[in-house]
Protein backbone atom coordinates (compact mmCIF):
# COMPACT_ATOMS: atom_id res chain seq x y z
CA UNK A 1 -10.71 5.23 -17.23
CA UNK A 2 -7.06 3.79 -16.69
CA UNK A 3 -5.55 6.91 -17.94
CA UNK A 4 -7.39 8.83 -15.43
CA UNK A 5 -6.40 6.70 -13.26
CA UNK A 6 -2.89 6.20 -13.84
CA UNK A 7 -2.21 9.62 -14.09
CA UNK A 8 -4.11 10.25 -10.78
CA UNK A 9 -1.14 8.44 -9.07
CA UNK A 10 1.87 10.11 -10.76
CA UNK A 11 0.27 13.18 -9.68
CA UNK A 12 3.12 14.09 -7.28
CA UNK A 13 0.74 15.87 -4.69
CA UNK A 14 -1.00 12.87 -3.98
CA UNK A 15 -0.23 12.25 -0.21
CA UNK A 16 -2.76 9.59 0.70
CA UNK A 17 -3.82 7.10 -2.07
CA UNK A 18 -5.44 4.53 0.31
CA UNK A 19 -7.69 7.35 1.09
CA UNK A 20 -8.42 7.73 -2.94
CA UNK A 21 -9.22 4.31 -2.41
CA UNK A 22 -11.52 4.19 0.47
CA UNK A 23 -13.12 7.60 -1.36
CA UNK A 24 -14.05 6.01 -4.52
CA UNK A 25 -15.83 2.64 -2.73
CA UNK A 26 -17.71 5.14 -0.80
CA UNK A 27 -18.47 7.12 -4.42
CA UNK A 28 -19.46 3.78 -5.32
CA UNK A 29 -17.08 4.07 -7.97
CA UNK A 30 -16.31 -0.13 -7.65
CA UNK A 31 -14.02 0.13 -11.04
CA UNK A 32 -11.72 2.99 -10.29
CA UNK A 33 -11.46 1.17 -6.64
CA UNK A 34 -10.21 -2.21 -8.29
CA UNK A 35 -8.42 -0.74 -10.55
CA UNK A 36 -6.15 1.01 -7.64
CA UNK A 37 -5.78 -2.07 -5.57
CA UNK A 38 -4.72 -3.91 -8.67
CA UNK A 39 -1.93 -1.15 -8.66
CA UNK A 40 -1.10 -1.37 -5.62
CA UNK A 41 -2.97 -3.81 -2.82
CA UNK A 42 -1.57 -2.48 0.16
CA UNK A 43 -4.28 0.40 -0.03
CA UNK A 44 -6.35 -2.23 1.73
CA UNK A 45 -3.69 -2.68 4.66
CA UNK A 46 -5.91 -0.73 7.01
CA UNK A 47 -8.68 -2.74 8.38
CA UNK A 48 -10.56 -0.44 10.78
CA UNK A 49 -10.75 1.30 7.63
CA UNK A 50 -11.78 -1.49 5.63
CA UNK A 51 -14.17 -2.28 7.77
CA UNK A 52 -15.72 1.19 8.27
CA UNK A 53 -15.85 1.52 4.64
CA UNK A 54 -17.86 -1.93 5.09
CA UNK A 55 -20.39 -0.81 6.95
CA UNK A 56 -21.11 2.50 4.84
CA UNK A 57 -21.19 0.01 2.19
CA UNK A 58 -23.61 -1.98 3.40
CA UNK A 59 -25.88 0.54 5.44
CA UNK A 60 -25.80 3.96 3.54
CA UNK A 61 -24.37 3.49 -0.01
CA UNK A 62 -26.49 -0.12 -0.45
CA UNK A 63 -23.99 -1.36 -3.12
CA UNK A 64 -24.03 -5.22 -3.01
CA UNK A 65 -21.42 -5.77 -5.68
CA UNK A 66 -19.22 -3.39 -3.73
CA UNK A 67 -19.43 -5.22 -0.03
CA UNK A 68 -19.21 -8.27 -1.89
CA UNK A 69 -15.99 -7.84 -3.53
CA UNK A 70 -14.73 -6.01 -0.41
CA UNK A 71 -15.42 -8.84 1.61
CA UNK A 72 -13.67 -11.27 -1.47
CA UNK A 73 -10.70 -9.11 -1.11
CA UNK A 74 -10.45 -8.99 2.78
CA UNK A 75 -10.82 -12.74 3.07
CA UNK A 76 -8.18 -13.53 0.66
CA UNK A 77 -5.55 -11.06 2.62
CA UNK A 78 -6.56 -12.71 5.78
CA UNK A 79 -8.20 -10.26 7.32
CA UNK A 80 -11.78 -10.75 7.19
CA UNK A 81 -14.02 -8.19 7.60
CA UNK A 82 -16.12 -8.28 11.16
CA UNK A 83 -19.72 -8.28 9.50
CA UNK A 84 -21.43 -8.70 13.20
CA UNK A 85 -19.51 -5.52 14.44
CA UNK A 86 -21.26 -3.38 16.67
CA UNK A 87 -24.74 -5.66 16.92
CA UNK A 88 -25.28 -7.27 13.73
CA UNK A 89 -25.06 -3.20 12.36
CA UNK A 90 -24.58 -4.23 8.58
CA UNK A 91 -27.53 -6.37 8.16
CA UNK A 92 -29.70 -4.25 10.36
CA UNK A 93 -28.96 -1.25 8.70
CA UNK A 94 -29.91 -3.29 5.19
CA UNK A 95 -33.12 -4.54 6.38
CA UNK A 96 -33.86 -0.80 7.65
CA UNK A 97 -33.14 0.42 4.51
CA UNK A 98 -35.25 -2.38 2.65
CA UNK A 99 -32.14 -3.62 0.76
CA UNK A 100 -33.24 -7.19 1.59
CA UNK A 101 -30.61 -8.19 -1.50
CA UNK A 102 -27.76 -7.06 0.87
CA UNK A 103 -29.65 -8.61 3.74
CA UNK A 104 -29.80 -11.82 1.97
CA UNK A 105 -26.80 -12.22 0.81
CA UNK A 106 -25.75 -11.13 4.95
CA UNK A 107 -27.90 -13.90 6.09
CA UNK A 108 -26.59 -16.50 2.86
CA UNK A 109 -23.22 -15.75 5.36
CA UNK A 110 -25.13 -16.45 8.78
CA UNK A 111 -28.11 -18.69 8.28
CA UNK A 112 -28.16 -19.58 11.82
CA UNK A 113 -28.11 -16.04 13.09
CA UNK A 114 -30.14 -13.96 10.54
CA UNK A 115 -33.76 -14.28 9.53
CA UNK A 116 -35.72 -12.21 6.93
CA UNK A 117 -39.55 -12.15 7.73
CA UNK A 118 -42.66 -11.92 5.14
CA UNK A 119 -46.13 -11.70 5.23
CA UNK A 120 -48.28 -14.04 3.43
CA UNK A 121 -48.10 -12.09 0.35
CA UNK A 122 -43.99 -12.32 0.21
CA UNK A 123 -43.90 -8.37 1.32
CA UNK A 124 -41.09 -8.06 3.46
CA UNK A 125 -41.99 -7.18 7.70
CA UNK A 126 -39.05 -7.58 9.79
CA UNK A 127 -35.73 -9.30 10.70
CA UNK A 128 -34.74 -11.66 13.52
CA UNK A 129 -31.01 -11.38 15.15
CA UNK A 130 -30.70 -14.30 18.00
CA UNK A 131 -34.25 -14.09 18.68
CA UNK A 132 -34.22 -10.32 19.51
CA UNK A 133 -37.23 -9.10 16.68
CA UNK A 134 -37.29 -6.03 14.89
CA UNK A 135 -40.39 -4.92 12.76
CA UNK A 136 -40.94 -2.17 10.52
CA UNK A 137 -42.72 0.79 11.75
């Protein structure tokens, strides 16, 4: 993989590599994505794209490991990552898509803000954002 890589950036018609970056999270391609930002960590300088990315992450793609360690990674530049942007979207979007792992590790973040709801049996029925319910259809 790190030859693939490596040779990927010599390649002298690569214009954009933060957008190789940003291309391979949303592959889901977590590996190839470190692996650039260990090369060179100002791919991440962008952070409407970082956070963008985020929310694909998140709401389409459903890749906990990756909106973990993209999270990780924004914290530690000092530019966290907005995960109520635009009405809580991120953990909606997981508890839509019945990624309740995503959605609890989102609420492990906001305990006060975010609750999961089950049915007596444990099946998962809803989610609660500042009182404001939404249940499945």
């Amino acid at each position: 993989m790190d030859s693939d890589i490596l040779e990927l950036l010599k390649n002298e018609n690569l214009i954009n590599l933060e957008q190789v970056f940003y291309s391979a999270l949303e592959a889901g391609k977590l590996q190839i994505a470190q692996r650039i930002f260990q090369i060179n960590p100002n791919v991440m300088k962008n952070h409407n794209s970082m956070e963008t990315t985020f929310r694909y992450v998140c709401g389409r793609l459903c890749r906990l490991d990756i909106a973990q360690w993209m999270l990780q990674v924004s914290k530690e530049r000092g530019q966290e990552i907005n995960i109520s942007f635009n009405n809580e979207e991120e953990f909606r979007s997981a508890c839509e898509a019945g990624r309740i792992d995503i959605a609890q590790w989102l609420q492990s973040l906001k305990p006060d803000l975010y609750e999961i709801e089950y049915d007596e049996n444990g099946k998962y029925i809803g989610y609660k954002i500042r009182g404001k319910k939404y249940d499945l259809l």
